[in-house]
N, C-alpha and C. Protein backbone atom coordinates (compact mmCIF):
# COMPACT_ATOMS: atom_id res chain seq x y z
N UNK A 1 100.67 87.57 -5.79
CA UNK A 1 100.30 88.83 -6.41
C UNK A 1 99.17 89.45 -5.59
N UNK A 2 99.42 90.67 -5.22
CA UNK A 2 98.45 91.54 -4.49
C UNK A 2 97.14 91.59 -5.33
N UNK A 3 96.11 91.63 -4.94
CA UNK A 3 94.83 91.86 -5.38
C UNK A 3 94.80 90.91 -6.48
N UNK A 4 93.34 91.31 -7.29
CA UNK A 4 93.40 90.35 -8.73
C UNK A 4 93.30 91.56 -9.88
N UNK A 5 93.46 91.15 -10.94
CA UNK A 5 93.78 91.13 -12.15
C UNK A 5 93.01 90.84 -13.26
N UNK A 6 92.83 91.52 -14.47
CA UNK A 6 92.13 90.93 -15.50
C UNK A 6 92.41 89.56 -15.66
N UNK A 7 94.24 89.38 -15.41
CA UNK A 7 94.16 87.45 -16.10
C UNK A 7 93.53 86.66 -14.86
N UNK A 8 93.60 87.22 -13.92
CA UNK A 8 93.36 86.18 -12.85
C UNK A 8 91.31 86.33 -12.76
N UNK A 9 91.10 87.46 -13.43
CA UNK A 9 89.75 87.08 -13.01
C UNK A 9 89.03 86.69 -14.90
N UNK A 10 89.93 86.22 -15.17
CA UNK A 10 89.83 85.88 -16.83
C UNK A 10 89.69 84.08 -16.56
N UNK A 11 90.90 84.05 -15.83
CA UNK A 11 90.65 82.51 -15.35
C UNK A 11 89.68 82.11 -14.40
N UNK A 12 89.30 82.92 -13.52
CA UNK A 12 88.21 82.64 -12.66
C UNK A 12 86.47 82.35 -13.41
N UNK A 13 86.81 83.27 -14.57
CA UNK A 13 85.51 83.09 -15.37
C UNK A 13 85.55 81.55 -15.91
N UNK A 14 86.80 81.18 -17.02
CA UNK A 14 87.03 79.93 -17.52
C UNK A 14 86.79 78.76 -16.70
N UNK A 15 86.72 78.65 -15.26
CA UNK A 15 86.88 77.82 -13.99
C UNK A 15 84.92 77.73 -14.40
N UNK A 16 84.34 78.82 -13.96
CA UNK A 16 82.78 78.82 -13.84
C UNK A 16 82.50 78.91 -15.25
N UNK A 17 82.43 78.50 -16.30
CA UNK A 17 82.12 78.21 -17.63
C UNK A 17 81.96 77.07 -18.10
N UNK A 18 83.55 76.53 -17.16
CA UNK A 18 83.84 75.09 -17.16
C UNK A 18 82.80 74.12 -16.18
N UNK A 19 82.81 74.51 -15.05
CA UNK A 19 82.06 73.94 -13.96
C UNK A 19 80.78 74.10 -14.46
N UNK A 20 79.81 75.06 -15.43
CA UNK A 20 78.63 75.39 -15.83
C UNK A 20 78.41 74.05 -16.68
N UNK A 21 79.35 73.62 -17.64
CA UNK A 21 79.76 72.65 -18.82
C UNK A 21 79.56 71.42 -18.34
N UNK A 22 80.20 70.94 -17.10
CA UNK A 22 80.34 69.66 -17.10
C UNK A 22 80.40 69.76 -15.61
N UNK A 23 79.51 69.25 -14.61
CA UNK A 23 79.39 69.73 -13.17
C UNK A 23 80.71 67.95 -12.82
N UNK A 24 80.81 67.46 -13.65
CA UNK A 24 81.46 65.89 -12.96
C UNK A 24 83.19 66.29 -13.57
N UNK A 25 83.32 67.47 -14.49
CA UNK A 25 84.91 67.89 -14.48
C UNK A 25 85.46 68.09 -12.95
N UNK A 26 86.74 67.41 -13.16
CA UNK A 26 87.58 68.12 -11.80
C UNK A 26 88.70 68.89 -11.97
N UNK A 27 88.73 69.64 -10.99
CA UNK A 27 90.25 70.32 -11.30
C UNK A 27 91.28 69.83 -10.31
N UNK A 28 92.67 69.83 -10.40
CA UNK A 28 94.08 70.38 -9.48
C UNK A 28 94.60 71.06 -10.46
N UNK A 29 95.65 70.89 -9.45
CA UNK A 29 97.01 71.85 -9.77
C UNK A 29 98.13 70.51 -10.20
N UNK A 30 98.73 70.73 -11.29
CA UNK A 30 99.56 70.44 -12.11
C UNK A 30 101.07 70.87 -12.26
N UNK A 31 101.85 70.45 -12.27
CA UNK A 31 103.22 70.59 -12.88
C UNK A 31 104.04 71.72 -12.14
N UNK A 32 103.75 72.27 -10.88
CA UNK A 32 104.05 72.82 -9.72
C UNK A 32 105.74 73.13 -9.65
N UNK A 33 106.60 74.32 -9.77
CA UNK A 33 107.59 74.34 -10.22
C UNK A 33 108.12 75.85 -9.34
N UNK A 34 109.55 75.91 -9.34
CA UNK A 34 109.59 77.36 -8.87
C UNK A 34 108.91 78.78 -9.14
N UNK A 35 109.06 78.95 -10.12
CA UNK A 35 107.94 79.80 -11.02
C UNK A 35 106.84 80.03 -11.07
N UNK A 36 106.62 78.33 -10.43
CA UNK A 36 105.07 78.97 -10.38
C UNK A 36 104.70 77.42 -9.20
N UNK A 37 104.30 78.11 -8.37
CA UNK A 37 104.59 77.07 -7.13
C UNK A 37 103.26 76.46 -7.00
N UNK A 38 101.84 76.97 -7.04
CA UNK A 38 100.71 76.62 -7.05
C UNK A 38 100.33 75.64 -8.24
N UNK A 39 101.27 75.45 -9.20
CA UNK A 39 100.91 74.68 -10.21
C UNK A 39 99.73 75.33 -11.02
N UNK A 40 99.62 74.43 -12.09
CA UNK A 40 98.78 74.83 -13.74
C UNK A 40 97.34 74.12 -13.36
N UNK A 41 96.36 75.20 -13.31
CA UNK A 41 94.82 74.55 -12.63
C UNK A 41 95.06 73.63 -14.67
N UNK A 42 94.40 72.30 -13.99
CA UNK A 42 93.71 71.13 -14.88
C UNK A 42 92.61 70.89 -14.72
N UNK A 43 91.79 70.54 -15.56
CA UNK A 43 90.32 70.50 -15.52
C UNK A 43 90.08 68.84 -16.53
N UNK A 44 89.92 67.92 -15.45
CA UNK A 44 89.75 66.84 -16.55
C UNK A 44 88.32 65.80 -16.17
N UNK A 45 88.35 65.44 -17.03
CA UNK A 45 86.75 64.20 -17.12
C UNK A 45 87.41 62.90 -18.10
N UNK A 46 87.50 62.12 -17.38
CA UNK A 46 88.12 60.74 -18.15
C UNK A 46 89.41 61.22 -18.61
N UNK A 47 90.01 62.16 -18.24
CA UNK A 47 91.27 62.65 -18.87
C UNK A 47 91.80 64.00 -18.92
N UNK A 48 92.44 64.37 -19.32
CA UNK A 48 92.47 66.05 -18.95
C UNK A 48 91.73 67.14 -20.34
N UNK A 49 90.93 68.01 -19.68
CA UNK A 49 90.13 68.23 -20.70
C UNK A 49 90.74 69.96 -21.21
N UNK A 50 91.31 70.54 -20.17
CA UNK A 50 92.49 71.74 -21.05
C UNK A 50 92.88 72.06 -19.61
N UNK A 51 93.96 72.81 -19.91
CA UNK A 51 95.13 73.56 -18.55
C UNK A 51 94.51 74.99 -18.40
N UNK A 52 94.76 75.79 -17.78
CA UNK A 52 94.74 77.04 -17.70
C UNK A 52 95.88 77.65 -17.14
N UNK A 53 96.61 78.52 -17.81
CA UNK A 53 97.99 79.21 -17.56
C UNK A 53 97.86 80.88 -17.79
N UNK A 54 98.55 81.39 -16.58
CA UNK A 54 98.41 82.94 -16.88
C UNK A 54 99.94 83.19 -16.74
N UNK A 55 100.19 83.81 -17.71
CA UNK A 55 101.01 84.44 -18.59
C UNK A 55 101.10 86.36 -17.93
N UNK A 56 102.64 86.99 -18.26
CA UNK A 56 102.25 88.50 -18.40
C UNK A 56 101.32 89.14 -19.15
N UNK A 57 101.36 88.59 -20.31
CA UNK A 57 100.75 89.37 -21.69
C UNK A 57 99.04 88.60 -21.89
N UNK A 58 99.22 87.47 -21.46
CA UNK A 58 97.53 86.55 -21.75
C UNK A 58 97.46 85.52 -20.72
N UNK A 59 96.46 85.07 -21.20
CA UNK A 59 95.89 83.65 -20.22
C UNK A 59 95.36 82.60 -21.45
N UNK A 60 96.76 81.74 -21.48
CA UNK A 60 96.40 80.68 -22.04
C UNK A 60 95.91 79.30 -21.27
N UNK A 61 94.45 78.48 -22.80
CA UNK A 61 93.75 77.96 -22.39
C UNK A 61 94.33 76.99 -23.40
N UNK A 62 94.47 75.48 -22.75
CA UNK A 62 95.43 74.44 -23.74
C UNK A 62 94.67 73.67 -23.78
N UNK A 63 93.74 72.97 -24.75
CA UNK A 63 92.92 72.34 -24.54
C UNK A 63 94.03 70.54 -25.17
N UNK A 64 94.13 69.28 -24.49
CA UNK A 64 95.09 68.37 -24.83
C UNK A 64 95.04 68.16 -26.19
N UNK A 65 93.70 67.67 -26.18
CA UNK A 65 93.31 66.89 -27.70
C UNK A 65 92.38 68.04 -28.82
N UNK A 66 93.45 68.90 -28.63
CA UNK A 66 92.27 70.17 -29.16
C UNK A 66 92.36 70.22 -30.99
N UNK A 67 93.32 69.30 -31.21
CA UNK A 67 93.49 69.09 -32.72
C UNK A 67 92.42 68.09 -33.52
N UNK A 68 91.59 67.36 -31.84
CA UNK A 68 90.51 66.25 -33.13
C UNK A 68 89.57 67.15 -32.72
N UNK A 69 89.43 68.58 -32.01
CA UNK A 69 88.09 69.06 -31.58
C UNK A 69 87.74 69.65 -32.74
N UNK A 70 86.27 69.61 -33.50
CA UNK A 70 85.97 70.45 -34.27
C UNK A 70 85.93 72.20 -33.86
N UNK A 71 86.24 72.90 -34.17
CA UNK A 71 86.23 74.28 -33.87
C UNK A 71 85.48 74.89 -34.43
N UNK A 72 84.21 75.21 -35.07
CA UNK A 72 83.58 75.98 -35.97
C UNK A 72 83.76 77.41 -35.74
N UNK A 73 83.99 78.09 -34.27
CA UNK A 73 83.90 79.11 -34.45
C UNK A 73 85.16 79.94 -34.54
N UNK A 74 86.09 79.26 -34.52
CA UNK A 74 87.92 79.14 -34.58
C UNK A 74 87.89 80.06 -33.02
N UNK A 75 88.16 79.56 -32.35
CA UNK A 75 88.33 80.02 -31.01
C UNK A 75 90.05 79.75 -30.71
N UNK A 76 90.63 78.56 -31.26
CA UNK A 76 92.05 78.25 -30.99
C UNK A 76 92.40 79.37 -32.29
N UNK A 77 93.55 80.01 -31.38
CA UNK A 77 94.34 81.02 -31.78
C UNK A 77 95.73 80.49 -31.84
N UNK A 78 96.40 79.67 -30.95
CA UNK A 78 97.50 79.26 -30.67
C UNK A 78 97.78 77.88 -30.50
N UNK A 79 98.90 77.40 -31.29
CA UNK A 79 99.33 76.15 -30.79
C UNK A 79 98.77 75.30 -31.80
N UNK A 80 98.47 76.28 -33.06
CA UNK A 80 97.70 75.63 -34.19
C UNK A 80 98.59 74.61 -35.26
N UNK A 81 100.18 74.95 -35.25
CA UNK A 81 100.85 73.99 -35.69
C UNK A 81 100.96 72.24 -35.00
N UNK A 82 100.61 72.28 -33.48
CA UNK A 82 100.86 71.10 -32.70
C UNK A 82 100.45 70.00 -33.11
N UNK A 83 100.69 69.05 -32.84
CA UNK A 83 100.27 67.72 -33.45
C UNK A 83 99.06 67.85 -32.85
N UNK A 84 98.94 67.62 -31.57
CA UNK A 84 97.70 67.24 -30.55
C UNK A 84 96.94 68.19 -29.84
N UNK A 85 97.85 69.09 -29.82
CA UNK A 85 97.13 70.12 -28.60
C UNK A 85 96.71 71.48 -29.47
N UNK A 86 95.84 72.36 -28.71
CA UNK A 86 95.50 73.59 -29.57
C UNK A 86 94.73 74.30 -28.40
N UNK A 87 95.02 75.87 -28.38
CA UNK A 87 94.82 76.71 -27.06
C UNK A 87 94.15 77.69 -27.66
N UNK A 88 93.75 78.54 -26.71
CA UNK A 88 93.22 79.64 -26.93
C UNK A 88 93.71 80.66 -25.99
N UNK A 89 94.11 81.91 -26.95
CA UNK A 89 95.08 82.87 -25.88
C UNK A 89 93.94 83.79 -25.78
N UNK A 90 94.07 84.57 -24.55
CA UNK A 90 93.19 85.56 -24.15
C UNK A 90 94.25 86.45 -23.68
N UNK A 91 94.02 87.78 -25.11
CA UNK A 91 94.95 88.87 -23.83
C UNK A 91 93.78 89.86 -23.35
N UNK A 92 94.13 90.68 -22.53
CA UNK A 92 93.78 92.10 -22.09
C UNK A 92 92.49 92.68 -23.19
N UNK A 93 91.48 92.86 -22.41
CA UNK A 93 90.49 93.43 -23.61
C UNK A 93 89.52 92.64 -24.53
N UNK A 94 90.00 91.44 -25.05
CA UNK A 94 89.38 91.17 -25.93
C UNK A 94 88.27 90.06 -25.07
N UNK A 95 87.49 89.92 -25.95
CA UNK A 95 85.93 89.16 -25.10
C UNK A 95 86.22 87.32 -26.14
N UNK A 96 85.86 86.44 -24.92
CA UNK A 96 85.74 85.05 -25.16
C UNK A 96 84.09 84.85 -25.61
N UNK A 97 84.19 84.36 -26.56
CA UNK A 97 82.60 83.85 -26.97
C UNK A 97 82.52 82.57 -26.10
N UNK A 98 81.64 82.88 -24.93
CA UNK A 98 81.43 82.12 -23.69
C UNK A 98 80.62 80.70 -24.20
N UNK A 99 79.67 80.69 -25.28
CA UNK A 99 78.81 79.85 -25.92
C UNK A 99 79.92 78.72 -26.58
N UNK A 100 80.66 79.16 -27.36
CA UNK A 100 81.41 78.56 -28.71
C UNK A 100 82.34 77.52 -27.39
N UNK A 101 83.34 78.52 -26.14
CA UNK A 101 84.16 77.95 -25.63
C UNK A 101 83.26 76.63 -25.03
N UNK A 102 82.13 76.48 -24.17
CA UNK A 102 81.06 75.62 -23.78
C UNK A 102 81.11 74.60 -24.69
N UNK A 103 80.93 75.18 -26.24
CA UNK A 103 80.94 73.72 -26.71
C UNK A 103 82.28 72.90 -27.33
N UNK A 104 83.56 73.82 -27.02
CA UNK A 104 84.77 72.88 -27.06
C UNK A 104 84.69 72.18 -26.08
N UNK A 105 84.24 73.04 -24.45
CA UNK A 105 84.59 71.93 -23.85
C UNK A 105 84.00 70.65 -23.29
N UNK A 106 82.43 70.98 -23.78
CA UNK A 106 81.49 69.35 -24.62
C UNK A 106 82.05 68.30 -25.34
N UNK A 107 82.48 68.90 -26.17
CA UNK A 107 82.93 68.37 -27.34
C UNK A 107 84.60 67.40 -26.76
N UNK A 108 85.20 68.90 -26.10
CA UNK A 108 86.93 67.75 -25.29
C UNK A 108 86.57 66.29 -24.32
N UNK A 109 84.66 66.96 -23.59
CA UNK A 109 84.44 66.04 -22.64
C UNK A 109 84.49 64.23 -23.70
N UNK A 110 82.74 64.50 -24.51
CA UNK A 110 82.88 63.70 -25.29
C UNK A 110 83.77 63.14 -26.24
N UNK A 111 85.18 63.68 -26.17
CA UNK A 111 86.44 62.83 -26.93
C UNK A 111 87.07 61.88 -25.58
N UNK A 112 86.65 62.71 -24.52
CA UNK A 112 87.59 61.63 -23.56
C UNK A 112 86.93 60.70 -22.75
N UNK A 113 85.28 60.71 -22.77
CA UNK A 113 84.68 59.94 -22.69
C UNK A 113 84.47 58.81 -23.38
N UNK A 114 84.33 58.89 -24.80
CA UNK A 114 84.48 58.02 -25.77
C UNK A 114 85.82 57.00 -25.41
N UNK A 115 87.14 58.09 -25.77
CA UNK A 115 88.18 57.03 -25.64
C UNK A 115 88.71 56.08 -24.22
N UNK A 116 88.04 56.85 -23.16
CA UNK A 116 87.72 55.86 -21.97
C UNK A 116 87.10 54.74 -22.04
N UNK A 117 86.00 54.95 -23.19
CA UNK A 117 84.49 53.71 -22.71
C UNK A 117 85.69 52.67 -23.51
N UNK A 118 86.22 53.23 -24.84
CA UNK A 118 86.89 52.24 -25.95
C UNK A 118 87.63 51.36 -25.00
N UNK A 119 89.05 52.50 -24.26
CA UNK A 119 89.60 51.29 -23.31
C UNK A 119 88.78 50.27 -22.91
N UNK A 120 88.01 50.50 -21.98
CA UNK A 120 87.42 49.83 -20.93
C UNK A 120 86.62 48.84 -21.38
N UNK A 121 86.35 48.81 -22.93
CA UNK A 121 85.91 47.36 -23.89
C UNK A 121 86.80 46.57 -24.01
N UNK A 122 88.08 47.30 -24.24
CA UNK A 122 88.98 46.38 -24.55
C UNK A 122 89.45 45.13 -23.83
């Protein structure tokens, strides 16, 4: 795609929000397919801590284990039926509470930290 874009510089923000959050998260590229050949940026710490996918209409943010995350400020919009997973769609226009998202992804770190250390007792 020529130039960038609200979604693409929607995800570029989520990338530096994320990296602000947790400087020891890493990212690749994921699940790499015709459609989309660069693959789904992943962002994980002991595990994968959410995907980032751009869409025509939004830029969805999938966080894995986003069903044990507490949410206080309901930021997951989507994917709220899932067993495990729970996202947050961003379309065109509307503003991410940059604070609230920071502390899901505290909060995703410390779930997959925890269930790492558990393994690694075992």
């Amino acid at each position: 795609m020529a130039g960038s874009d609200w979604r693409h510089d929607t995800l570029a923000r989520i990338r530096v929000l994320i990296e602000e959050t947790d400087a020891d998260a890493s990212e690749e590229a994921k699940w790499a397919k015709a459609s989309n050949p660069a693959g789904v940026p992943t962002w994980s710490h002991d595990g994968i801590i959410c995907t980032g996918e751009i869409y025509k209409d939004k830029v969805k943010i999938t966080f894995m284990h986003g069903a044990s995350l507490d949410d206080p400020d309901r930021l997951f919009n989507s994917s709220l039926d899932a067993g495990t997973r729970r996202a947050i769609d961003i379309v065109e226009g509307s503003k991410l509470d940059e604070l609230a998202f920071k502390g899901l992804i505290r909060a995703a770190v410390d779930l997959n930290v925890g269930r790492a250390g558990a393994k690694r007792r075992k």
